[in-house]
PDB file of N, CA and C in Angstrom:
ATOM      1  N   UNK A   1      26.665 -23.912   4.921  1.00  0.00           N
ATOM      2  CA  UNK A   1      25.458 -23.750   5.720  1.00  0.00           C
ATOM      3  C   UNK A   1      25.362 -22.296   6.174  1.00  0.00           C
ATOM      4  N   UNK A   2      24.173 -21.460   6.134  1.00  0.00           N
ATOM      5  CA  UNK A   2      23.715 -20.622   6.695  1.00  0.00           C
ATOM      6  C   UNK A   2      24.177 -20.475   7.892  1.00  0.00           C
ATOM      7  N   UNK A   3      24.513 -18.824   8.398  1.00  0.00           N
ATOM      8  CA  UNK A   3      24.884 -18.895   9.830  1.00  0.00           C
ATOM      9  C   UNK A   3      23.200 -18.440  10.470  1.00  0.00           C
ATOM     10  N   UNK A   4      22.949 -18.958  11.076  1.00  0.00           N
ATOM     11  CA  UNK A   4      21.158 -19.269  11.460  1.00  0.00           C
ATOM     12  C   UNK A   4      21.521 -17.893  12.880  1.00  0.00           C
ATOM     13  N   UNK A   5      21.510 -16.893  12.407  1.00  0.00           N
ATOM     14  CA  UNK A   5      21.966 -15.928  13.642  1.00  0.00           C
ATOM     15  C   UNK A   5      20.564 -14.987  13.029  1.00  0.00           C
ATOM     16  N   UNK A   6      19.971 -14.251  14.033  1.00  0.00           N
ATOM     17  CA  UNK A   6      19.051 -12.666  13.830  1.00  0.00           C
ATOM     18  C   UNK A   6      20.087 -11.652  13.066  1.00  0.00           C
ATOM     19  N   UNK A   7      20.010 -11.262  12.142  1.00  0.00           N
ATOM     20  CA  UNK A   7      21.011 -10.056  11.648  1.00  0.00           C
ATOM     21  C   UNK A   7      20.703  -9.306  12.420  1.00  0.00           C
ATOM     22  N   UNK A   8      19.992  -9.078  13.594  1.00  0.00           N
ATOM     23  CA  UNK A   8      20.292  -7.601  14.031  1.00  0.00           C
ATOM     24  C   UNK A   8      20.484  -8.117  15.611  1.00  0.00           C
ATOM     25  N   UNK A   9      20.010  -9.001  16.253  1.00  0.00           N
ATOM     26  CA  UNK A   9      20.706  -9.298  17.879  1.00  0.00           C
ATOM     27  C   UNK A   9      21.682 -10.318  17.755  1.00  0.00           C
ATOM     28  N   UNK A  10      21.560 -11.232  16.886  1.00  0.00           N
ATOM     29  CA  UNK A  10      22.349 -12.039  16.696  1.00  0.00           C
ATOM     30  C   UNK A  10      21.859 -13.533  17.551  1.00  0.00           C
ATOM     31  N   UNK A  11      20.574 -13.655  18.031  1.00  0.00           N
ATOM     32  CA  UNK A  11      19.833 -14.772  18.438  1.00  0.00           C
ATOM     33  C   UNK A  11      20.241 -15.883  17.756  1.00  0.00           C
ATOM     34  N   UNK A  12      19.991 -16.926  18.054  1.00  0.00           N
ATOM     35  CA  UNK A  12      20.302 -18.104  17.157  1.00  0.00           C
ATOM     36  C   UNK A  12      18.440 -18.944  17.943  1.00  0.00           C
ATOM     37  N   UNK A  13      17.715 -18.480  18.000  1.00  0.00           N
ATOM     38  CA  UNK A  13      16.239 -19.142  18.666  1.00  0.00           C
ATOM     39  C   UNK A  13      15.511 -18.055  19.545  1.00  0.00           C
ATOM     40  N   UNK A  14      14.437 -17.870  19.229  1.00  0.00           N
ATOM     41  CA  UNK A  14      13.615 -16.610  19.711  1.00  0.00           C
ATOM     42  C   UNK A  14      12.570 -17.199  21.361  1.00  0.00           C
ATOM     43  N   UNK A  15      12.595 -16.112  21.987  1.00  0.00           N
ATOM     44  CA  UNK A  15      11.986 -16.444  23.556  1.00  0.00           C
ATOM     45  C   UNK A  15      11.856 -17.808  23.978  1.00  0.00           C
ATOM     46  N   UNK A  16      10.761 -18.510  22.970  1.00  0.00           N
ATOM     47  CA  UNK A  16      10.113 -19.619  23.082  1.00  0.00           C
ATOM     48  C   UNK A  16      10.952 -20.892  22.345  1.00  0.00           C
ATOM     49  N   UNK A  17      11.852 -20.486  22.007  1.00  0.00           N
ATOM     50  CA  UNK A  17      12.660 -21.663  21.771  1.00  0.00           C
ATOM     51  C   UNK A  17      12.600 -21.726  20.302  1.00  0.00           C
ATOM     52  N   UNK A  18      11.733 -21.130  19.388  1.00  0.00           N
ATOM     53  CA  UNK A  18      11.531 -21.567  18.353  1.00  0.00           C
ATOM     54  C   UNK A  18      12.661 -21.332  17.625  1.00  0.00           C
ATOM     55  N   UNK A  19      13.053 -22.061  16.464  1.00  0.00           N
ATOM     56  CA  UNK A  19      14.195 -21.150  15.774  1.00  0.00           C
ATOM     57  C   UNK A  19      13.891 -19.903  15.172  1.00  0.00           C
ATOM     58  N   UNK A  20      14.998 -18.919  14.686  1.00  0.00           N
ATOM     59  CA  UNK A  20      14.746 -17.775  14.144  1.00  0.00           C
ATOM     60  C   UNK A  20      14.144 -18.376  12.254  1.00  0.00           C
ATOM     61  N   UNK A  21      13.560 -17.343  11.517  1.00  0.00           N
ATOM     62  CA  UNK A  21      12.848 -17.588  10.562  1.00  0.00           C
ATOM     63  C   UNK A  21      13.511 -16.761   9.215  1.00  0.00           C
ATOM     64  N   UNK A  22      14.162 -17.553   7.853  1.00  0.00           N
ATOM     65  CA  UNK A  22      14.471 -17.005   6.747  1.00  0.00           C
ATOM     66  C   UNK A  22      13.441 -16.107   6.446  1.00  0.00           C
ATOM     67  N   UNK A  23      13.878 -14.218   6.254  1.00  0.00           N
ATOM     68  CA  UNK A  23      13.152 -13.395   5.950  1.00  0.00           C
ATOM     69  C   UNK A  23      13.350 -12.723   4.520  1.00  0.00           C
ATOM     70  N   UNK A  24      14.461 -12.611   4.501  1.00  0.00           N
ATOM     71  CA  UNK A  24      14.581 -11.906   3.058  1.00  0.00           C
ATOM     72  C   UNK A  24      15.932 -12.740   2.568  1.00  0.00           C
ATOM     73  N   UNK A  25      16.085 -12.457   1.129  1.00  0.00           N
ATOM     74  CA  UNK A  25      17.766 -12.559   1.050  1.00  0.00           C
ATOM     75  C   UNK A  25      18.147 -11.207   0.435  1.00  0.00           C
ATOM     76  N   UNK A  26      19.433 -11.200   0.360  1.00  0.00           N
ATOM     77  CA  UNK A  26      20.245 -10.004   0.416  1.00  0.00           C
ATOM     78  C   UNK A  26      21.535 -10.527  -0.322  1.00  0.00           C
ATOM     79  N   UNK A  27      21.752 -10.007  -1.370  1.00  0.00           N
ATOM     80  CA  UNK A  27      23.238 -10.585  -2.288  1.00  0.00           C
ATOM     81  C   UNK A  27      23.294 -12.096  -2.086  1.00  0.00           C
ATOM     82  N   UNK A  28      22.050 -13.069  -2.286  1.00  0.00           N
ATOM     83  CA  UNK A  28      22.605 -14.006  -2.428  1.00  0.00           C
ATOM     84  C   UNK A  28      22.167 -15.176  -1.364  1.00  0.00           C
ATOM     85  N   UNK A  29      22.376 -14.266  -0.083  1.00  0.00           N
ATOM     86  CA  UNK A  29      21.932 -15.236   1.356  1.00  0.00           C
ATOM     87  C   UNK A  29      20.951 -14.696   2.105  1.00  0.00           C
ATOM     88  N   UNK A  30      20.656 -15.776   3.085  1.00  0.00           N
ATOM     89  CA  UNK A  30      19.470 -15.960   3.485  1.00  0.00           C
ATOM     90  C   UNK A  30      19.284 -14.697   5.030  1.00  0.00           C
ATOM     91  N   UNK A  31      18.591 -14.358   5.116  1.00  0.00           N
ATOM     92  CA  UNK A  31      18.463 -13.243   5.915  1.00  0.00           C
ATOM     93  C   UNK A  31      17.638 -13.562   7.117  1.00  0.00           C
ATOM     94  N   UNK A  32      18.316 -13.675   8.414  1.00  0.00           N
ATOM     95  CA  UNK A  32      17.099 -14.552   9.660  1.00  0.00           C
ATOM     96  C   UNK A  32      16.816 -13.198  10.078  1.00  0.00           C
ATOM     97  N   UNK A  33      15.953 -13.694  10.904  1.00  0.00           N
ATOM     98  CA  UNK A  33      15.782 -12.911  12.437  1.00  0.00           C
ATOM     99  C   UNK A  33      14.882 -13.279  13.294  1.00  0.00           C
ATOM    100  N   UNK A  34      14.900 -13.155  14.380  1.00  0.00           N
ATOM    101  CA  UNK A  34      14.159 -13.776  15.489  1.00  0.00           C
ATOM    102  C   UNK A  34      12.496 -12.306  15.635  1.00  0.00           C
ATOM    103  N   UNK A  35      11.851 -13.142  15.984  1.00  0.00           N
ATOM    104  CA  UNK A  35      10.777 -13.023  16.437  1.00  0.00           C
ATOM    105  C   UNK A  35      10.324 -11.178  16.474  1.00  0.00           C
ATOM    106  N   UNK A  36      11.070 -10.621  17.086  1.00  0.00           N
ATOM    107  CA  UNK A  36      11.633  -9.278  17.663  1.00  0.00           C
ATOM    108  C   UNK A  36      11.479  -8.332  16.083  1.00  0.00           C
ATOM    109  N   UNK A  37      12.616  -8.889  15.021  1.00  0.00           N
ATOM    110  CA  UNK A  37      12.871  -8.305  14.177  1.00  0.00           C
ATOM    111  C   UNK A  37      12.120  -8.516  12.993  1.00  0.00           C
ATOM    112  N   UNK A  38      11.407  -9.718  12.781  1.00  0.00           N
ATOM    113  CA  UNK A  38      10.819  -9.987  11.600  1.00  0.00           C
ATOM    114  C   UNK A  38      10.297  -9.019  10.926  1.00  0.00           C
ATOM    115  N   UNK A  39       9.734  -7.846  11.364  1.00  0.00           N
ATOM    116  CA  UNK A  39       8.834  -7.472  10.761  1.00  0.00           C
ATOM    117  C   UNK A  39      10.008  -6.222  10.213  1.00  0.00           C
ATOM    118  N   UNK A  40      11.043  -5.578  10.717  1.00  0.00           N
ATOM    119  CA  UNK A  40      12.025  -4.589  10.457  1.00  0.00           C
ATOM    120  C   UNK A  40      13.054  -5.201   8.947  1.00  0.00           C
ATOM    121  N   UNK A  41      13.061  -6.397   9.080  1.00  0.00           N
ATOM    122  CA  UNK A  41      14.317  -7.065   8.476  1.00  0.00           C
ATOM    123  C   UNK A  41      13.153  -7.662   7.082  1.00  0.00           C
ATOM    124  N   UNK A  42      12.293  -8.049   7.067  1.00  0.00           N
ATOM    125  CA  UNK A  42      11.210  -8.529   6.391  1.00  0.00           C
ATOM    126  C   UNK A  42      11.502  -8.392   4.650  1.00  0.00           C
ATOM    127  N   UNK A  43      11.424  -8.880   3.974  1.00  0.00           N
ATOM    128  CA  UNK A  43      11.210  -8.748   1.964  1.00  0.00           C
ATOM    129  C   UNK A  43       9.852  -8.556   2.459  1.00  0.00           C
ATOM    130  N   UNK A  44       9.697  -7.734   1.185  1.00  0.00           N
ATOM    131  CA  UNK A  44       7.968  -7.293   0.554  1.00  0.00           C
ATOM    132  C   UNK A  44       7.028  -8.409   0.940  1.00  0.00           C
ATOM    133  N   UNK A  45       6.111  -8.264   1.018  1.00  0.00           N
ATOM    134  CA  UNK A  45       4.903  -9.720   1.239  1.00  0.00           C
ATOM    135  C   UNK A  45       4.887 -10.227  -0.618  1.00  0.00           C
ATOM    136  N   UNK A  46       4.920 -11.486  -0.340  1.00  0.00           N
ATOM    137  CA  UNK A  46       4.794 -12.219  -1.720  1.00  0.00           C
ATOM    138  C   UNK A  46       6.638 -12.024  -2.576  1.00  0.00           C
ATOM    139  N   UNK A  47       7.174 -11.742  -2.437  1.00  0.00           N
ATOM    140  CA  UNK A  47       8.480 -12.148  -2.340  1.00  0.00           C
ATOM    141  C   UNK A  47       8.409 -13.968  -2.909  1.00  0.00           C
ATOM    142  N   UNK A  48       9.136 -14.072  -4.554  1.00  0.00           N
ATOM    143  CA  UNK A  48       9.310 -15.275  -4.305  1.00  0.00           C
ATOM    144  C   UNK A  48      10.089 -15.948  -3.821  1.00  0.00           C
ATOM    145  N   UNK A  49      11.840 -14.765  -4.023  1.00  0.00           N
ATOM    146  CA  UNK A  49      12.628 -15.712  -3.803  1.00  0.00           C
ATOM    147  C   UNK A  49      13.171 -16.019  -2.167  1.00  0.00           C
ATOM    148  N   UNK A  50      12.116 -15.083  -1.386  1.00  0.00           N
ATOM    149  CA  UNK A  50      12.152 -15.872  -0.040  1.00  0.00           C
ATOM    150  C   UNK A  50      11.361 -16.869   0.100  1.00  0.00           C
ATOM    151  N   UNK A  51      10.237 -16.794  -0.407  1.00  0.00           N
ATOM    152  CA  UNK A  51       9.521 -17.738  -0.445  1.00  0.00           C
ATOM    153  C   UNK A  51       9.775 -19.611  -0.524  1.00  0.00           C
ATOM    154  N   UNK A  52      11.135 -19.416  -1.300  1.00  0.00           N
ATOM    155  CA  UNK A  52      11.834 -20.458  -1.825  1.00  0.00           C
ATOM    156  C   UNK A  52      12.614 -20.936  -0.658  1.00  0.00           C
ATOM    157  N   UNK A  53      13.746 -19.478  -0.299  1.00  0.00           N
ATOM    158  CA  UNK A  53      14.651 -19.846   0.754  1.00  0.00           C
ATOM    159  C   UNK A  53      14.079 -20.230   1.871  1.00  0.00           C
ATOM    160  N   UNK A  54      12.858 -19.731   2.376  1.00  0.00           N
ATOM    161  CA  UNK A  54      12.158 -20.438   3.374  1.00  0.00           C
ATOM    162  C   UNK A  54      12.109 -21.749   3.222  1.00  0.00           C
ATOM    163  N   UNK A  55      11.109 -22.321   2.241  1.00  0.00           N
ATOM    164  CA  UNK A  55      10.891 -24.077   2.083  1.00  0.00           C
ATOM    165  C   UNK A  55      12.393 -24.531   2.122  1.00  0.00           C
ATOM    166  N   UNK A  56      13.282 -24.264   1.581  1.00  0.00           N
ATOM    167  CA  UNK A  56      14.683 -24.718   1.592  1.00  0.00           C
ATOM    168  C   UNK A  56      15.133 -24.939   2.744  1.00  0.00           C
ATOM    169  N   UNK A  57      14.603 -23.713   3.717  1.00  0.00           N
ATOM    170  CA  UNK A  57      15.758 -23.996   5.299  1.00  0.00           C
ATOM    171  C   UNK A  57      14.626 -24.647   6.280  1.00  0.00           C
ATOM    172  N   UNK A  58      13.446 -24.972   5.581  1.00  0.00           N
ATOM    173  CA  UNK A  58      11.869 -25.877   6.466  1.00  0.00           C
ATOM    174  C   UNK A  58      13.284 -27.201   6.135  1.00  0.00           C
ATOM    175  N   UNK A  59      12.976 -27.455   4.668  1.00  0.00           N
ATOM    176  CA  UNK A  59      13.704 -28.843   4.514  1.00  0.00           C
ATOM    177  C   UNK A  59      14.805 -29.129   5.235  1.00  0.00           C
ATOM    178  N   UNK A  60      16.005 -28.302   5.277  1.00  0.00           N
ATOM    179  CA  UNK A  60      17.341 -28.341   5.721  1.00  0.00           C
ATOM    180  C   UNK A  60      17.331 -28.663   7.256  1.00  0.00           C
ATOM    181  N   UNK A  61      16.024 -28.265   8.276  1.00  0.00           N
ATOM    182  CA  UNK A  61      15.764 -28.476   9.374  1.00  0.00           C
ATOM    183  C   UNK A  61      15.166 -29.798   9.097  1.00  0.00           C
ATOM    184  N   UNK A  62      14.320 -29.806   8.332  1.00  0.00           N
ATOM    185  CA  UNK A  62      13.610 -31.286   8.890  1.00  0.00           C
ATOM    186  C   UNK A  62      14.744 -32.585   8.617  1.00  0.00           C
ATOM    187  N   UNK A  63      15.502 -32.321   8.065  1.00  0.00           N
ATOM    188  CA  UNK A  63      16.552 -33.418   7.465  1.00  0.00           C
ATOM    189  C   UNK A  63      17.317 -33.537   8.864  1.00  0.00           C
ATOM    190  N   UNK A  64      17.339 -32.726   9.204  1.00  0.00           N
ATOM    191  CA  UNK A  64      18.707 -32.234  10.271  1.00  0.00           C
ATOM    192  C   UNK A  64      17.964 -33.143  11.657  1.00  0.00           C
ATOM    193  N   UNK A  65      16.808 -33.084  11.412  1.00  0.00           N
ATOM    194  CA  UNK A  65      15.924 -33.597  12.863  1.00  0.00           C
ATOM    195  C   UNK A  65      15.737 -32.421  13.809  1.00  0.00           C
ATOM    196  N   UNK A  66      15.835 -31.395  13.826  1.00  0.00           N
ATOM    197  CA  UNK A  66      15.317 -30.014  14.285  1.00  0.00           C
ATOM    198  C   UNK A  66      13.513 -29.804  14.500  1.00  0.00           C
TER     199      UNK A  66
END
């Protein structure tokens, strides 16, 4: 499992509680960050293979009951 941390504060859920959000990957894994950083830490717009890792960690939460 993903360590669900902000790569750059190390948040594990942004202000409002929400969880932090798969942004890019990087060698392989999934790249969070909270709210703050999204836009610093971010893959290109249209990016597929975040695109993917996103729906993957939507699913992995909804399974989880999150």
């Amino acid at each position: 499992m993903a360590d669900r941390r902000c790569a750059r504060c190390h948040a594990t859920a942004n202000a409002n509680g929400t969880p932090v959000l798969v942004v890019a990957v990087k060698d392989g894994r999934d790249v969070f960050a909270c709210s703050g950083h999204q836009a610093e830490l971010a893959a290109p717009a249209g990016d597929p293979v975040v695109a993917i890792a996103q729906y993957q960690d939507m699913a992995r939460r909804r399974r989880a009951g999150r």
